[in-house]
N, C-alpha and C. Protein backbone atom coordinates (compact mmCIF):
# COMPACT_ATOMS: atom_id res chain seq x y z
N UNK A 1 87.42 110.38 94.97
CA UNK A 1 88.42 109.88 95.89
C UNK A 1 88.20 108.38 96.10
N UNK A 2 89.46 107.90 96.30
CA UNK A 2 89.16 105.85 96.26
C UNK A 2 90.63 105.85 97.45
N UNK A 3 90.59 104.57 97.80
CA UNK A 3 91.53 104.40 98.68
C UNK A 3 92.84 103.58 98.09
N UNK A 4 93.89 103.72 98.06
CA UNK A 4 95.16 102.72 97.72
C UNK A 4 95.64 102.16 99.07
N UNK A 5 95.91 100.70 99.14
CA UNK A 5 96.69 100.13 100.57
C UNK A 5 97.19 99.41 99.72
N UNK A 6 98.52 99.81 99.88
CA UNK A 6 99.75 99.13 99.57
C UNK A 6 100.58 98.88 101.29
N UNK A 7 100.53 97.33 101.41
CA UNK A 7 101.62 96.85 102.47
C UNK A 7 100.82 97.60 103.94
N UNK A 8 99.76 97.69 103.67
CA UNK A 8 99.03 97.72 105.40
C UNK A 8 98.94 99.28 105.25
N UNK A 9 99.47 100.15 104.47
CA UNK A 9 98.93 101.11 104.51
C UNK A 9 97.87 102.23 103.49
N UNK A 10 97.05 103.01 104.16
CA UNK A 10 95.75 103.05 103.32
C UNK A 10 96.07 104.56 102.93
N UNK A 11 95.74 104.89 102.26
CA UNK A 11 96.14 106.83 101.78
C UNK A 11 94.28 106.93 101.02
N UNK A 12 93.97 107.94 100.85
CA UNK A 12 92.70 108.30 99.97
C UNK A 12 93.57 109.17 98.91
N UNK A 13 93.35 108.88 97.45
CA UNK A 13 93.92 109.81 96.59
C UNK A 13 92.79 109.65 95.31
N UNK A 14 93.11 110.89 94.61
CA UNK A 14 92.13 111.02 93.57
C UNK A 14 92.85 110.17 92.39
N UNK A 15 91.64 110.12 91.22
CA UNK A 15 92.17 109.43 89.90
C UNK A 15 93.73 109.92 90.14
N UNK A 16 93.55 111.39 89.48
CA UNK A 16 94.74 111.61 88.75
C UNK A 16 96.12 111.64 89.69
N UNK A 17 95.82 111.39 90.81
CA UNK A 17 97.33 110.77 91.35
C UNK A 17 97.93 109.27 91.35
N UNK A 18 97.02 108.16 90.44
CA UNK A 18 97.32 107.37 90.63
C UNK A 18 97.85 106.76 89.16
N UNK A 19 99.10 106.19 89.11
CA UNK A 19 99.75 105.63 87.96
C UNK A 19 98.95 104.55 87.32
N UNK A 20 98.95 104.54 86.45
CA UNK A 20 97.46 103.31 85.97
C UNK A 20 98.32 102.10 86.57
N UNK A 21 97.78 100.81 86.94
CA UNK A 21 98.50 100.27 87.80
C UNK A 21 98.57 98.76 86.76
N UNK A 22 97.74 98.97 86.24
CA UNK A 22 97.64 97.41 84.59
C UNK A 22 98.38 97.85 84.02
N UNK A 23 99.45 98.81 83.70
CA UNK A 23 100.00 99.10 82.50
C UNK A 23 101.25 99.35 83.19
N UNK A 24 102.22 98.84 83.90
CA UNK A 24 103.26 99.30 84.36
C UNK A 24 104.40 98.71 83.63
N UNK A 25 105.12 99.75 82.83
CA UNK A 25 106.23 99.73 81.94
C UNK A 25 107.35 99.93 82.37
N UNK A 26 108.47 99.63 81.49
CA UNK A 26 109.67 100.04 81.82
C UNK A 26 109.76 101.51 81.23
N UNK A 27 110.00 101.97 82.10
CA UNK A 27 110.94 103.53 81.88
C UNK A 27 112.19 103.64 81.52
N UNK A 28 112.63 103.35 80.22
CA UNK A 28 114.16 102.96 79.65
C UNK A 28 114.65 104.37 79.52
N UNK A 29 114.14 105.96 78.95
CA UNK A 29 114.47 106.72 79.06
C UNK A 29 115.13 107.52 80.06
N UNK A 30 114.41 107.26 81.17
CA UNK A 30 114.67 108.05 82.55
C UNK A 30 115.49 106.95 83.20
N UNK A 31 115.83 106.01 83.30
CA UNK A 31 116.91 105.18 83.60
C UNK A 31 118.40 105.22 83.26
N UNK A 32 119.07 105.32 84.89
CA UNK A 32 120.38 105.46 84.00
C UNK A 32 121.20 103.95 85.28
N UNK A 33 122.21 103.21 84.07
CA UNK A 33 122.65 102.67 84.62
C UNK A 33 124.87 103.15 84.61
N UNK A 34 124.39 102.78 86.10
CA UNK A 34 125.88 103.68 86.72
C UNK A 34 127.39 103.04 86.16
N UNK A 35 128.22 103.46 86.31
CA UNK A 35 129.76 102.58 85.68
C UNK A 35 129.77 101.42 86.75
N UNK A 36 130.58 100.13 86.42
CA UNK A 36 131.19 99.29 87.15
C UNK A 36 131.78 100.09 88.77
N UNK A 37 131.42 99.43 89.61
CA UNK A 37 132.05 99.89 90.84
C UNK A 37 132.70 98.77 91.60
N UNK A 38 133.69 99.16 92.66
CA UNK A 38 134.90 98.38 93.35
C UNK A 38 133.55 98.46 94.72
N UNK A 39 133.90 98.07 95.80
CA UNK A 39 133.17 98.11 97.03
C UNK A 39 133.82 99.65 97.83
N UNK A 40 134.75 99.50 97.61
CA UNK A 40 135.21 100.86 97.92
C UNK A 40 134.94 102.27 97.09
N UNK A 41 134.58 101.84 96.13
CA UNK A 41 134.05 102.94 95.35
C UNK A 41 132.68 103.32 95.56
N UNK A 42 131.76 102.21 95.70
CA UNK A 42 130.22 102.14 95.98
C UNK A 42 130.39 102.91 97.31
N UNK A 43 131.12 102.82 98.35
CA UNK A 43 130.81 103.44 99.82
C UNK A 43 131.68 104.58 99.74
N UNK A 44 132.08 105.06 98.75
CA UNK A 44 132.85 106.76 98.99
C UNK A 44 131.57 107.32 98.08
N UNK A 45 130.66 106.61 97.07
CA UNK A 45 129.98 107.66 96.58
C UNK A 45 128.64 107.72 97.44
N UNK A 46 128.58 106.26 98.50
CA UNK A 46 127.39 106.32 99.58
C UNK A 46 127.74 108.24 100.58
N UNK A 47 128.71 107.69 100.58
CA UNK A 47 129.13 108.41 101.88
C UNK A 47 128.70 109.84 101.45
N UNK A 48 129.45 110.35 100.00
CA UNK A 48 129.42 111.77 99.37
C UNK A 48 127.49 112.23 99.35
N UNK A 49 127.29 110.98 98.59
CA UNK A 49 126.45 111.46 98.35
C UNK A 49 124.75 111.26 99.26
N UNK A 50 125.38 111.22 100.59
CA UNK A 50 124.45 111.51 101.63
C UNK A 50 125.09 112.11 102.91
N UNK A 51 126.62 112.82 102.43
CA UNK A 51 126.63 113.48 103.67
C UNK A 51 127.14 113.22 104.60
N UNK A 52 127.79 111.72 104.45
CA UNK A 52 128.26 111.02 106.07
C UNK A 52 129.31 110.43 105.66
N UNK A 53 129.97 109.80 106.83
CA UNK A 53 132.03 109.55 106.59
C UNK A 53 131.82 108.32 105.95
N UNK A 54 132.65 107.72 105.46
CA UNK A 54 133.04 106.13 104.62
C UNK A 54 132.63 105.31 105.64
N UNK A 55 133.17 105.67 107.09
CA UNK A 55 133.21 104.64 108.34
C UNK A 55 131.63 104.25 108.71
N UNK A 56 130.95 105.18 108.17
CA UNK A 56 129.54 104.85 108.67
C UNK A 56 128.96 104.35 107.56
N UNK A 57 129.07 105.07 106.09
CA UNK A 57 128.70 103.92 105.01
C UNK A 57 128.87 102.74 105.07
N UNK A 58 130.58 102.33 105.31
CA UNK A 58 130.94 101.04 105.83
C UNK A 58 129.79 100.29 106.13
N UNK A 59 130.15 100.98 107.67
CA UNK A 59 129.13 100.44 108.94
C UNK A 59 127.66 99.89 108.69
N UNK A 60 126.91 100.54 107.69
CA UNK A 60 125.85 100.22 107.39
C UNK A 60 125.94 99.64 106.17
N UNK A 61 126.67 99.22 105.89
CA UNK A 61 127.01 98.18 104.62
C UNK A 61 127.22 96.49 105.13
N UNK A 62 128.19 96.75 105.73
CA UNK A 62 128.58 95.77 106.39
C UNK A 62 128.77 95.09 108.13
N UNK A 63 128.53 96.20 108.79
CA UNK A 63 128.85 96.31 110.03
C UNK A 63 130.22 96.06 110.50
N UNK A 64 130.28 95.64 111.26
CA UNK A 64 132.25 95.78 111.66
C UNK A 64 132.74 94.55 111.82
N UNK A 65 131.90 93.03 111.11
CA UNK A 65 132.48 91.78 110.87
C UNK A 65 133.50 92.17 110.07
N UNK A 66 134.90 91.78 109.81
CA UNK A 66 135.99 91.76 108.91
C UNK A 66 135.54 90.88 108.06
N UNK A 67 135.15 89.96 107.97
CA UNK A 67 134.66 88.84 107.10
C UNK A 67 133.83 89.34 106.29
N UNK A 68 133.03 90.01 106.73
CA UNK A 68 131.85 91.11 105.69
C UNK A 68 132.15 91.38 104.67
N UNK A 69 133.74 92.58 105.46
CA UNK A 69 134.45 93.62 104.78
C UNK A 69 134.82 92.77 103.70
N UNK A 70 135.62 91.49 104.31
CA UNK A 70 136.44 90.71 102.62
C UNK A 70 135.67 90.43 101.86
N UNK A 71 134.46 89.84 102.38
CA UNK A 71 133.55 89.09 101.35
C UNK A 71 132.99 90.29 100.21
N UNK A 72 132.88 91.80 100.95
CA UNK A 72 132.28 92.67 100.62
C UNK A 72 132.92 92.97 99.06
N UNK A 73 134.45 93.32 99.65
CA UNK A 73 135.87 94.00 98.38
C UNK A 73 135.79 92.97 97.62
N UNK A 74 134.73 91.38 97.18
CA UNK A 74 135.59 90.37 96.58
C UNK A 74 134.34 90.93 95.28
N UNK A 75 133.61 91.36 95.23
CA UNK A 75 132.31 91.54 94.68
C UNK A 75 132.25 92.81 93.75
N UNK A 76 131.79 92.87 92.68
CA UNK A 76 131.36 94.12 91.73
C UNK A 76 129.74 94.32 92.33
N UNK A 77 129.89 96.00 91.73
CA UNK A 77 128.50 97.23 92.07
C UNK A 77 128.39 97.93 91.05
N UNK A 78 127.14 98.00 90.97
CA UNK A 78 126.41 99.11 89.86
C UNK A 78 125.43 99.65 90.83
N UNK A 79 125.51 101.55 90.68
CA UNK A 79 123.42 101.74 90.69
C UNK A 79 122.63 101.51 89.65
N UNK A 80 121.98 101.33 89.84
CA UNK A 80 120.84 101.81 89.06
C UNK A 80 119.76 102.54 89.35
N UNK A 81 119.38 103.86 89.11
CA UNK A 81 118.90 105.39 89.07
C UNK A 81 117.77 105.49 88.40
N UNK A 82 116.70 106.00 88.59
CA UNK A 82 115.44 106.06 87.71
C UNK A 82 114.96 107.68 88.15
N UNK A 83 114.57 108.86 87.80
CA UNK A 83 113.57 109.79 88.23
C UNK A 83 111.92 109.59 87.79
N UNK A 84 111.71 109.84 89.00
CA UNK A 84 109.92 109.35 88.95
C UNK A 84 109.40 110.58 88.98
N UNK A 85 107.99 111.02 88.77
CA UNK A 85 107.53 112.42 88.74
C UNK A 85 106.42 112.12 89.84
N UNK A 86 106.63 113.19 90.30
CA UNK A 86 105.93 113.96 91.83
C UNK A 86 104.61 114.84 90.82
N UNK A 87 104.96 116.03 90.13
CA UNK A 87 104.48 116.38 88.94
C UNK A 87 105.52 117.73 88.37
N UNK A 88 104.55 118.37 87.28
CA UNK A 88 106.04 118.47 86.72
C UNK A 88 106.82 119.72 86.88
N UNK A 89 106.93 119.88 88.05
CA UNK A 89 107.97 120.57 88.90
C UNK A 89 109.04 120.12 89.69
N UNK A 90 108.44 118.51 90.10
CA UNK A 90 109.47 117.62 90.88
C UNK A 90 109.49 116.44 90.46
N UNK A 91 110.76 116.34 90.46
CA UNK A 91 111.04 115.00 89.83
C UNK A 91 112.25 114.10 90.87
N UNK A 92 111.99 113.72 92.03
CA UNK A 92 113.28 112.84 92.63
C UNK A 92 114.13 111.80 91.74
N UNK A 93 114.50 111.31 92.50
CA UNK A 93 115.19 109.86 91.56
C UNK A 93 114.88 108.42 92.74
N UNK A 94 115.25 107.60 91.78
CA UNK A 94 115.54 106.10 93.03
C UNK A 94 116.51 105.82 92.72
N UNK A 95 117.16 105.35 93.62
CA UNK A 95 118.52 104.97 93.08
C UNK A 95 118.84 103.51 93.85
N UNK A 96 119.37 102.20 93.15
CA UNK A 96 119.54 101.29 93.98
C UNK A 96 121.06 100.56 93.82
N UNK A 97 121.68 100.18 94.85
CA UNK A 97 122.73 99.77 94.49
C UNK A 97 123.10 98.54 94.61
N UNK A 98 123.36 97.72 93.50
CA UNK A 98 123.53 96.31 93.51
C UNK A 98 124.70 95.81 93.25
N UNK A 99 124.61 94.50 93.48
CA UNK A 99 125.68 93.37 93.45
C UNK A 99 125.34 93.02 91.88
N UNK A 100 126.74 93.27 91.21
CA UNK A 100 126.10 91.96 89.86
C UNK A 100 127.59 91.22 89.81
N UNK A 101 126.55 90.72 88.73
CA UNK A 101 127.76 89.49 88.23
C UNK A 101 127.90 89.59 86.44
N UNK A 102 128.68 90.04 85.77
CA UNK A 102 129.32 90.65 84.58
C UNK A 102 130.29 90.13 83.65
N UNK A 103 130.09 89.23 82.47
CA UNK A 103 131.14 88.54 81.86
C UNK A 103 131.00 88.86 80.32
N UNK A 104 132.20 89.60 79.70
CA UNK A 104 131.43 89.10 78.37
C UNK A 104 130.23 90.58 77.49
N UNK A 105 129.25 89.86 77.15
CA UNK A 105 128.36 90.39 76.81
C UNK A 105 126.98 90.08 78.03
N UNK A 106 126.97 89.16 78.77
CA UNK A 106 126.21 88.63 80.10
C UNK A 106 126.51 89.48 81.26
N UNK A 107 125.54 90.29 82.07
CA UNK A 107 125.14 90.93 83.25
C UNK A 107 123.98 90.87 83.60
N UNK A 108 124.17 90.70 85.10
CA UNK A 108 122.81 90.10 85.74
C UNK A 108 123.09 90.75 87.39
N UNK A 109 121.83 91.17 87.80
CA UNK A 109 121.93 91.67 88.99
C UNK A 109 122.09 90.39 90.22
N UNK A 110 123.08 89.99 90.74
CA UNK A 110 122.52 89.30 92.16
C UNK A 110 121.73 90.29 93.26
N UNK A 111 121.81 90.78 93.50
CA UNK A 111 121.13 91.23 95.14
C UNK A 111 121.09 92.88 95.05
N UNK A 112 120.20 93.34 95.64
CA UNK A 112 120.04 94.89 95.62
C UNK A 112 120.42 95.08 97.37
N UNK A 113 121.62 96.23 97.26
CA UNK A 113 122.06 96.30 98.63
C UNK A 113 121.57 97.38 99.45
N UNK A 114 121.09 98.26 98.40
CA UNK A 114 121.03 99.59 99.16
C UNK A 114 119.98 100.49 98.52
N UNK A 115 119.15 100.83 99.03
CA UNK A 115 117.89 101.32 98.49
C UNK A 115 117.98 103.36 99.02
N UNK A 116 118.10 104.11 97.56
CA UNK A 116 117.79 105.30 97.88
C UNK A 116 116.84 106.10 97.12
N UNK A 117 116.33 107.41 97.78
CA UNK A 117 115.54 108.10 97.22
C UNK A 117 116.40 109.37 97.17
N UNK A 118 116.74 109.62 96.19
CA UNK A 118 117.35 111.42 96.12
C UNK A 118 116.59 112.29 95.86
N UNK A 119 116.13 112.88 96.80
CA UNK A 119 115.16 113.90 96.97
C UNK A 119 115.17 115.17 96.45
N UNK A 120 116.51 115.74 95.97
CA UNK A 120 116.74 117.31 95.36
C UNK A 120 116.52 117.00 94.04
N UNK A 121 115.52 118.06 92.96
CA UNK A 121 115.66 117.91 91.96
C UNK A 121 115.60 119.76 91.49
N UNK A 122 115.85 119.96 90.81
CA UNK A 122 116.79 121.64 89.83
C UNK A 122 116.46 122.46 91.59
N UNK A 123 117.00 122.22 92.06
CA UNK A 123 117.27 123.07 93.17
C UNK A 123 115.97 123.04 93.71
N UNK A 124 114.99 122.13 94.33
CA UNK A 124 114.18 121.73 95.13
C UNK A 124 114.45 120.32 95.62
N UNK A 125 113.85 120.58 97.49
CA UNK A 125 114.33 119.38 97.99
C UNK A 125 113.33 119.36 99.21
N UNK A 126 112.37 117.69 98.55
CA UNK A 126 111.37 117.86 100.04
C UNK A 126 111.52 116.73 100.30
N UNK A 127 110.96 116.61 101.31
CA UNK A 127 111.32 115.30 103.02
C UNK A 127 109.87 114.59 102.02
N UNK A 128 110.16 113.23 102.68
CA UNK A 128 109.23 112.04 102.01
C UNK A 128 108.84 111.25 103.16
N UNK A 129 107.21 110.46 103.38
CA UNK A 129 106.75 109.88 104.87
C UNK A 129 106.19 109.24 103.58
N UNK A 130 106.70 107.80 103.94
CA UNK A 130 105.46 106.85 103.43
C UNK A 130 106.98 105.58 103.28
N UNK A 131 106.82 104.60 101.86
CA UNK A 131 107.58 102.97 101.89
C UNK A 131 107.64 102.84 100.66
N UNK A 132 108.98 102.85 100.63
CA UNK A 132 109.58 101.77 98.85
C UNK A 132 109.97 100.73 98.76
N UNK A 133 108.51 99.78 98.19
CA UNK A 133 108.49 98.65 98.34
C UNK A 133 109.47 98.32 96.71
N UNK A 134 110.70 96.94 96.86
CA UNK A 134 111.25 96.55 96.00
C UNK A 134 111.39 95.72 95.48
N UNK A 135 110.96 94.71 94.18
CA UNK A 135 111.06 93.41 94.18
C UNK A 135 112.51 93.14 93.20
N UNK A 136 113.26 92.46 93.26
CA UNK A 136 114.13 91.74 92.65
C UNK A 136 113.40 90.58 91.59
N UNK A 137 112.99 91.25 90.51
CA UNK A 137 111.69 89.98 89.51
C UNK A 137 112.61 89.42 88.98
N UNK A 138 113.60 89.62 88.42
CA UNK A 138 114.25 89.17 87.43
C UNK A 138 116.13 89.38 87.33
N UNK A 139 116.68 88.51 87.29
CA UNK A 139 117.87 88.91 87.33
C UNK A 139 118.60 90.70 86.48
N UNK A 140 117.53 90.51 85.78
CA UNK A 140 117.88 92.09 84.91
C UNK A 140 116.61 93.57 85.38
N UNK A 141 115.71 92.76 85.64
CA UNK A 141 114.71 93.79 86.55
C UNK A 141 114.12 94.38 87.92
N UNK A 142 114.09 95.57 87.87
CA UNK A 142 113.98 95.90 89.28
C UNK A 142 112.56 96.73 89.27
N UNK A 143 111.61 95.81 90.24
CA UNK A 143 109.98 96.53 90.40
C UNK A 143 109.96 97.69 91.79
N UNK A 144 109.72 98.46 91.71
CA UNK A 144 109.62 99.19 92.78
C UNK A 144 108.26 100.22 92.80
N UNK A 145 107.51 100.14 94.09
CA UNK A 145 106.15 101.11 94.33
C UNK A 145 106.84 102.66 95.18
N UNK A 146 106.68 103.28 94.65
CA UNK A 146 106.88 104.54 96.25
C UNK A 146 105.88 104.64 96.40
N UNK A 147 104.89 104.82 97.81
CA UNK A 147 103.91 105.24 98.11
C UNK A 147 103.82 106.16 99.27
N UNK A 148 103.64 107.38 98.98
CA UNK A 148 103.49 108.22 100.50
C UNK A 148 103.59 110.15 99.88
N UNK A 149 103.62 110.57 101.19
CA UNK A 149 103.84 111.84 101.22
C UNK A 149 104.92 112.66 100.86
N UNK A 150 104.95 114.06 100.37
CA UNK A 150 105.95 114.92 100.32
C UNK A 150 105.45 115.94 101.41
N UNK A 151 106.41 117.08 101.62
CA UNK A 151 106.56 117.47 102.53
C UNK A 151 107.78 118.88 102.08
N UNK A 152 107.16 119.88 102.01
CA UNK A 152 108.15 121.43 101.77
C UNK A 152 109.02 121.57 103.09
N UNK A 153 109.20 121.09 104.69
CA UNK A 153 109.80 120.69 105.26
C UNK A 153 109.91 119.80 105.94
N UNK A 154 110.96 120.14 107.17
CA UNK A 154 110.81 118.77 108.06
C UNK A 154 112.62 118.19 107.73
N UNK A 155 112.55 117.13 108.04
CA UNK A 155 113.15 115.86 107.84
C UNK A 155 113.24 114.55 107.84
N UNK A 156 113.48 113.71 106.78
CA UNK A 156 113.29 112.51 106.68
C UNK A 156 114.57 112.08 106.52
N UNK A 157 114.14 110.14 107.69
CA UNK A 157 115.15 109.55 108.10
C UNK A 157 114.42 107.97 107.70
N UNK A 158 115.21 107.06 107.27
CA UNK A 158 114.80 105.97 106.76
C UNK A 158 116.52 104.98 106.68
N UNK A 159 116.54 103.72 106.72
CA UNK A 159 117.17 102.56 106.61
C UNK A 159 117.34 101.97 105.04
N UNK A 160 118.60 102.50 104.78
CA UNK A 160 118.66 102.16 102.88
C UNK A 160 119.14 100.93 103.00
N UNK A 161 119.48 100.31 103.98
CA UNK A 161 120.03 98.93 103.48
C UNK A 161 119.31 98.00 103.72
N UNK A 162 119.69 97.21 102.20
CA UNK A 162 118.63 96.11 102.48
C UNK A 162 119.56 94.60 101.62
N UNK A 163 118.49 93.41 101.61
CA UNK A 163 119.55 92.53 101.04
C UNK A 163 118.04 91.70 100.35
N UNK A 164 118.43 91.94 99.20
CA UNK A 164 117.25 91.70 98.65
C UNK A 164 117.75 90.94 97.24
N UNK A 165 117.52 89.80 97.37
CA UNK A 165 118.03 88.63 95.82
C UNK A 165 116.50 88.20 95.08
N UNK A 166 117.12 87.57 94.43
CA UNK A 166 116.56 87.14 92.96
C UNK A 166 114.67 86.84 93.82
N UNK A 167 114.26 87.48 92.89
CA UNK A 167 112.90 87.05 93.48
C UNK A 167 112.14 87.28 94.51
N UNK A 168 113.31 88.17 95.07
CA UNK A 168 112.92 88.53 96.34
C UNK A 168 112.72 89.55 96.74
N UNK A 169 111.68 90.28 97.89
CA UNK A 169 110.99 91.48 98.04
C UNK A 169 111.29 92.77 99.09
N UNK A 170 111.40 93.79 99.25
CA UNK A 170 111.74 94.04 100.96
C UNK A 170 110.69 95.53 100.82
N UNK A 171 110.78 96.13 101.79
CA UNK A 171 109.74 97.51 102.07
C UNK A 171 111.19 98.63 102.49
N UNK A 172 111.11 99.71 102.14
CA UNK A 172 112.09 100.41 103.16
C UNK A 172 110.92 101.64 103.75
N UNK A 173 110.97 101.88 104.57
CA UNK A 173 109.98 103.00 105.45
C UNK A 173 110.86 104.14 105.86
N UNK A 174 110.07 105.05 105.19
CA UNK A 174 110.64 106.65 105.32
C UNK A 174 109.56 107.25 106.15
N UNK A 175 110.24 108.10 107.21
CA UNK A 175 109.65 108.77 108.34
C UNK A 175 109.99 110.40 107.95
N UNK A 176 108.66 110.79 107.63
CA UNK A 176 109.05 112.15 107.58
C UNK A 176 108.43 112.94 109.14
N UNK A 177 109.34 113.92 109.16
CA UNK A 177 109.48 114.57 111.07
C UNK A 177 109.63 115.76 110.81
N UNK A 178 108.93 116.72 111.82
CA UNK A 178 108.53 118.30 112.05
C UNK A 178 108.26 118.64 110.68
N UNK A 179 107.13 118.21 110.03
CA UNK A 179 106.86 118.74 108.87
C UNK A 179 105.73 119.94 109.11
N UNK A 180 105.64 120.41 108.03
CA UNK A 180 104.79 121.78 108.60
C UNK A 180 103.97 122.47 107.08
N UNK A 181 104.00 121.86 105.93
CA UNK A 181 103.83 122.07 105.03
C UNK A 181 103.23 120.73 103.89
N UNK A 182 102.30 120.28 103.77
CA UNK A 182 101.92 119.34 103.04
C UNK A 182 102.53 119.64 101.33
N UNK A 183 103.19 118.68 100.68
CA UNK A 183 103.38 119.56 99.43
C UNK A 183 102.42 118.48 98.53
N UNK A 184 102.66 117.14 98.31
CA UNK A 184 101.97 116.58 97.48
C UNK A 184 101.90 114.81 97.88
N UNK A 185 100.69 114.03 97.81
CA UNK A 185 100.91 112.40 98.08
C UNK A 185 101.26 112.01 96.42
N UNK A 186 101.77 111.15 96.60
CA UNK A 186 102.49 110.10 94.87
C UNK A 186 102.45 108.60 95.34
N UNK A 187 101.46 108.32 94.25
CA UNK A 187 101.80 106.88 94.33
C UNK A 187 102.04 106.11 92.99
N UNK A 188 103.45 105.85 92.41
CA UNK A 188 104.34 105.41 91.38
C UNK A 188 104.42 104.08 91.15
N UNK A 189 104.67 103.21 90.54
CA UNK A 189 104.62 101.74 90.33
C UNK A 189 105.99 101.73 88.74
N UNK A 190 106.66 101.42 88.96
CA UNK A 190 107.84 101.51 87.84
C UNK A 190 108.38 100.51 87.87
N UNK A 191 109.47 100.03 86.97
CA UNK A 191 110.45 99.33 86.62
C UNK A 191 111.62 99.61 85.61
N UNK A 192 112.84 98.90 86.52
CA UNK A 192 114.01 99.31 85.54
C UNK A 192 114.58 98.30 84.97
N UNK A 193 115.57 98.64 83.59
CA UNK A 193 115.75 97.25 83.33
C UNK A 193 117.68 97.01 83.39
N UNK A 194 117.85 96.62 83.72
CA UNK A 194 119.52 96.73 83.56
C UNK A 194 120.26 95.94 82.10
């Protein structure tokens, strides 16, 4: 047993839970990058695909400046989706949704808006306590750590939006609540490439 602290926090985990951390590759296989999206398209598949109305995707997109909203509709979206392994029974995904800019044969990410973890994989679905830290390295690359707990119940609640440009870093913190079942700690280090 050795300790990992990533971002102030400390976990004890053995070798074999830890991703070799010198060798962190792109995962081009398990990467999928999503179709062109409108702003209105990005927040009907927010909305679907967590469960909650457009008005609150909105809302947490933009908040209820109108100016947001225009600046928001003037802009193209892509996700970009990766599944990471828990082990090999579970496999979540990350999913992030960005701003690019697209001409041509030239695409390049500006800003990552929205940071998710999709937690169901072949009909399993567990709650997550721990932080997905994200860097914006490269206009075409996206670094991301998950570090933390799973959990056979409970529920987890966390803040996907974020505004995160070129070079630039953010944490999102997932709170897992009334858990009652330890299932497994993961600590992942990946990259995607667009």
């Amino acid at each position: 047993m050795f300790a990992v602290s990533i971002l102030g926090t400390t976990n004890q985990v053995s070798a074999d839970e830890v991703t070799q951390i010198s060798s962190v590759s792109f995962d081009d296989e398990n990467t999928i990058v999503g179709p062109l999206m409108t702003y209105d398209e990005m927040i009907e598949e927010i909305a679907e695909t967590n469960g909650i109305s457009v008005e609150q995707a909105q809302s947490e997109m933009v908040g209820s400046n109108p100016n947001n909203l225009r600046a928001a509709r003037a802009k193209q979206y892509r996700t970009l989706s990766q599944q990471f392994t828990v082990n090999s029974k579970y496999k979540p995904t990350m999913r992030f949704y960005c701003e690019t800019t697209e001409s041509g044969g030239f695409r390049a990410i500006k800003k990552i808006e929205r940071v998710e973890m999709i937690r169901g994989y072949k009909g399993l679905s567990k709650q997550f306590g721990g932080s997905v830290y994200v860097n914006l390295e490269d206009p075409n690359i996206i670094f991301y750590i998950v570090n933390g707990d799973f959990y056979n119940n409970g529920s987890t609640t966390y803040e996907a939006g974020v505004n995160i440009g070129l070079g630039k870093n953010a944490s999102v913190g997932f709170k897992a609540s009334s858990t009652s079942s330890h299932y497994q700690y993961r600590y992942v280090e990946s990259r995607l490439r667009f």
